[in-house]
N, C-alpha and C. Protein backbone atom coordinates (compact mmCIF):
# COMPACT_ATOMS: atom_id res chain seq x y z
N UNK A 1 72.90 80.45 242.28
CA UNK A 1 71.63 81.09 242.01
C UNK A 1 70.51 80.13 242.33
N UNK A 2 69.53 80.69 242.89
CA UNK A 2 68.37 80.17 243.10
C UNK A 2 67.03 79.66 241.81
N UNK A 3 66.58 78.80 242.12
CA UNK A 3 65.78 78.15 241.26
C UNK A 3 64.83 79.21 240.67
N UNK A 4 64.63 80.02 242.11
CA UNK A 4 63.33 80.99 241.38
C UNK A 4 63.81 82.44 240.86
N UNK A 5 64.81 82.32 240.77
CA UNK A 5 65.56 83.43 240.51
C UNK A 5 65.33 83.21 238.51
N UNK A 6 65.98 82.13 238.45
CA UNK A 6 66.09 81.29 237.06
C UNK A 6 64.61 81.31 236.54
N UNK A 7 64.01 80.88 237.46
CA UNK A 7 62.23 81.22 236.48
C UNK A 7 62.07 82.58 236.25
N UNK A 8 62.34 83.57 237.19
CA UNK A 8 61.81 84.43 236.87
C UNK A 8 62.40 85.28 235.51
N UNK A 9 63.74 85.01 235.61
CA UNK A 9 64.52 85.43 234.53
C UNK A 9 64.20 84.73 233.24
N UNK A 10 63.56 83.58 233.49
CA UNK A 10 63.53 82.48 232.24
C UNK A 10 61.95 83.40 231.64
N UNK A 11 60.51 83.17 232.26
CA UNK A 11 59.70 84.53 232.34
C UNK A 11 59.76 85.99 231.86
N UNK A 12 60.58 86.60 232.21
CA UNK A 12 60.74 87.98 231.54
C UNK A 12 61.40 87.67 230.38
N UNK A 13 62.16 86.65 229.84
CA UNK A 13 62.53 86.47 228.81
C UNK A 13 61.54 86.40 227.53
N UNK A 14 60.15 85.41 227.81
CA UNK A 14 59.29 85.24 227.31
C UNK A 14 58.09 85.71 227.08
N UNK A 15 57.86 87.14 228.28
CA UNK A 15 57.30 88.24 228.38
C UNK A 15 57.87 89.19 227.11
N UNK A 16 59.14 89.67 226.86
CA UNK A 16 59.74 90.74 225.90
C UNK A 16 59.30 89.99 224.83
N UNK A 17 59.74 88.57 224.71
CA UNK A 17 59.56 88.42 223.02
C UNK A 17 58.24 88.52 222.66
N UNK A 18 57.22 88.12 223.78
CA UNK A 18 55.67 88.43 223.57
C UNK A 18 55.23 90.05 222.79
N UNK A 19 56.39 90.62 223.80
CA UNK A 19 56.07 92.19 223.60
C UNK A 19 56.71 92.59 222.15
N UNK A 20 57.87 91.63 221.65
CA UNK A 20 58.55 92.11 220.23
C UNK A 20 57.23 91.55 219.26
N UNK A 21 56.97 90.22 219.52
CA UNK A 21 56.33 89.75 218.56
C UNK A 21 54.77 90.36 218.29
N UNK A 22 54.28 90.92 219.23
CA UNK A 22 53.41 91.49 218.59
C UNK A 22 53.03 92.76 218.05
N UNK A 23 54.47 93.65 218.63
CA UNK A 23 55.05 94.83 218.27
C UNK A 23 54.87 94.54 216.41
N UNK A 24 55.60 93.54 216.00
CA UNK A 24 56.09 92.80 214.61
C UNK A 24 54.94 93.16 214.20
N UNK A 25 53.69 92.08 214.66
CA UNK A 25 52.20 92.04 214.25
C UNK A 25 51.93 93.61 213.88
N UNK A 26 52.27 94.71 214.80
CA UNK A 26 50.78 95.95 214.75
C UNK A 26 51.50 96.61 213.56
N UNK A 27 53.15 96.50 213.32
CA UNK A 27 53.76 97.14 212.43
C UNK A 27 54.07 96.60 210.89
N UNK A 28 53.64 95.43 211.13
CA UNK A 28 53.12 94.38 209.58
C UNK A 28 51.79 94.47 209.30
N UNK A 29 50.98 94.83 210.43
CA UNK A 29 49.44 95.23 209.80
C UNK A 29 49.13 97.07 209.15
N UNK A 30 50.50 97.43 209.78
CA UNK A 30 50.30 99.06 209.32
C UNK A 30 50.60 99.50 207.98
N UNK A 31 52.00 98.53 207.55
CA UNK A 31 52.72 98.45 206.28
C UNK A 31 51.40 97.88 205.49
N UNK A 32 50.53 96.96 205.67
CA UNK A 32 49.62 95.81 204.49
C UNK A 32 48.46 97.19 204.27
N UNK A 33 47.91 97.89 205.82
CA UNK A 33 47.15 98.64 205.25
C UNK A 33 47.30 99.93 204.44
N UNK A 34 48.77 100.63 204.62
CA UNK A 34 49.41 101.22 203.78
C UNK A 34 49.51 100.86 202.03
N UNK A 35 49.92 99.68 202.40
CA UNK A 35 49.99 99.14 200.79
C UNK A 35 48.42 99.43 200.01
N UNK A 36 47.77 99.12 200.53
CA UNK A 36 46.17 98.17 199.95
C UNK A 36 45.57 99.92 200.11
N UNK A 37 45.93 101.34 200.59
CA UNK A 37 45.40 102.46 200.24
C UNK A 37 46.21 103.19 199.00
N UNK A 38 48.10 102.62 198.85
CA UNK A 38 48.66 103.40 197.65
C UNK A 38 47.65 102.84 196.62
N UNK A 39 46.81 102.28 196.26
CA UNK A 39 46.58 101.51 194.52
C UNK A 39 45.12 103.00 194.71
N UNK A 40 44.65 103.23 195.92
CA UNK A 40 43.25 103.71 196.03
C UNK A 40 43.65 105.44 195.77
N UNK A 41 44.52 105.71 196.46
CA UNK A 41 45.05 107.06 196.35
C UNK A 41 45.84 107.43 195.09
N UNK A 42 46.78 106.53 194.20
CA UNK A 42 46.97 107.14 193.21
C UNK A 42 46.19 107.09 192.02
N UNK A 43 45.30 106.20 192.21
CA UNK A 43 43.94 106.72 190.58
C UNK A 43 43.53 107.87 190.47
N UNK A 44 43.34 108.73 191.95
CA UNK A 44 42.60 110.08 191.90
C UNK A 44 44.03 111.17 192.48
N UNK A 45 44.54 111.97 191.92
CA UNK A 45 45.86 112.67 192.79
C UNK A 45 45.25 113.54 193.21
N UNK A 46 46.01 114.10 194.41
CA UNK A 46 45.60 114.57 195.64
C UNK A 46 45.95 115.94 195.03
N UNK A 47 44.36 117.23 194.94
CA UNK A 47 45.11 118.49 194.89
C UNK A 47 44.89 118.78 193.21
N UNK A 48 44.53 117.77 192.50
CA UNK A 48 44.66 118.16 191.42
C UNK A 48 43.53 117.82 190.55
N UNK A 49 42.53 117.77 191.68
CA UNK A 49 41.27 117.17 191.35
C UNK A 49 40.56 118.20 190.75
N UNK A 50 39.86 118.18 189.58
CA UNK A 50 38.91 119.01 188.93
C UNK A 50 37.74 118.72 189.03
N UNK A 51 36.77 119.75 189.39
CA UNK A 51 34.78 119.13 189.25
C UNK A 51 34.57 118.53 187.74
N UNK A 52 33.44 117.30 187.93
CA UNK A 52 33.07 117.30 186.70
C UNK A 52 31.65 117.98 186.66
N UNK A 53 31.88 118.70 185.58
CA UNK A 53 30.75 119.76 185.03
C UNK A 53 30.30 118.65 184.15
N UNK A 54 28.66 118.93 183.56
CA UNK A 54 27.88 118.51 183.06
C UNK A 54 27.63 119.16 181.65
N UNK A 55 27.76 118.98 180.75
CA UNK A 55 27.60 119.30 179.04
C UNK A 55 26.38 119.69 179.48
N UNK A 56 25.44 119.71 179.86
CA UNK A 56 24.03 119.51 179.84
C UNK A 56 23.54 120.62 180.06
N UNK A 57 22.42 121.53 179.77
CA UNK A 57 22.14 122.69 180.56
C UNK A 57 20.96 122.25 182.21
N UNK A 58 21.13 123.25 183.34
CA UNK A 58 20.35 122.87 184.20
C UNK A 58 18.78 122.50 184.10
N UNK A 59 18.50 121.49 184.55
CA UNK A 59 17.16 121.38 184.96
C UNK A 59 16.65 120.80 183.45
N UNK A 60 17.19 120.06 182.65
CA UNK A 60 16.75 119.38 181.34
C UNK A 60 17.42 117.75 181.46
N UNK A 61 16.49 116.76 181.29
CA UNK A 61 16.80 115.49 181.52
C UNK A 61 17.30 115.12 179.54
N UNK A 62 18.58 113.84 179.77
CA UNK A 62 18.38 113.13 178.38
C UNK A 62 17.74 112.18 178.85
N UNK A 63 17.02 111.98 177.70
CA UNK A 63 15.96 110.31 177.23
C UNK A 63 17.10 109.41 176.11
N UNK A 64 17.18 108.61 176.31
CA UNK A 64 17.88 107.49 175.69
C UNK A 64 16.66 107.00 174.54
N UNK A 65 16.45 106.75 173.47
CA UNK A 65 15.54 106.33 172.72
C UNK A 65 15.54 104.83 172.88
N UNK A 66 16.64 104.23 173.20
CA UNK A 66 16.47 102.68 173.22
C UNK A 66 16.39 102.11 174.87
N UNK A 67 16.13 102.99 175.59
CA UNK A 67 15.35 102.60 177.15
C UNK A 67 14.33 103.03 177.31
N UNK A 68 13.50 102.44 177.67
CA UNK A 68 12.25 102.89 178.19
C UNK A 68 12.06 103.42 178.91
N UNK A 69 11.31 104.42 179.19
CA UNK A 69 11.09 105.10 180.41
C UNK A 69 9.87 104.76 181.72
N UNK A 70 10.45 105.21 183.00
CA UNK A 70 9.67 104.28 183.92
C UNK A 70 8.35 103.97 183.67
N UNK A 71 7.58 104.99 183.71
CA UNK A 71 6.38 105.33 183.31
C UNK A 71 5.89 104.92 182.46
N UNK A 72 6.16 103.96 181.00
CA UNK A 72 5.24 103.56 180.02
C UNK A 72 5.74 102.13 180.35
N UNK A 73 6.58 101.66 181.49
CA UNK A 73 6.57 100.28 182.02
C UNK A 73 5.62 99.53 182.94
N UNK A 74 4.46 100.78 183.28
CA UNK A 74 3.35 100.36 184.41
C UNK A 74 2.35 100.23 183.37
C-alpha cells in the first residue's frame, strides 16, 4: 500500500470521530436543555391550568392603609 493511500485512510478516520464527537456535543446539549425545562414545566401542569379570578368586584381599587399612595408623595 501506498503512503497516500494510508493518509487518506488515516484522515477519514479523524474526519468520523469529528463527526461522532460533535454529534455527542448537539445530543448532550439537547438532554441539559431538556433537563433545565422539566423543573419549569412541572410547577404549572399542562391542561390543568385554572384562571385566577379576582375576589374583587370590577373597576374598584384596594388601598392598603399602611402604604401611601402616589399622590400624597408629591
Amino acid at each position: 500500500m501506498g503512503t497516500t493511500y494510508l493518509k487518506r485512510q488515516k484522515e477519514m478516520k479523524r474526519l468520523e470521530k469529528q463527526r461522532q464527537k460533535t454529534e455527542r456535543r448537539a445530543q448532550k446539549k439537547l438532554a441539559n436543555r431538556a433537563q433545565s425545562e422539566i423543573p419549569a414545566e412541572s410547577t404549572s401542569p399542562v391542561g390543568n391550568e385554572t384562571p385566577i379570578t379576582s375576589t374583587q368586584p370590577v373597576g374598584t381599587t384596594e388601598v392598603t392603609p399602611d402604604v401611601p399612595s402616589r399622590s400624597s408623595l408629591s
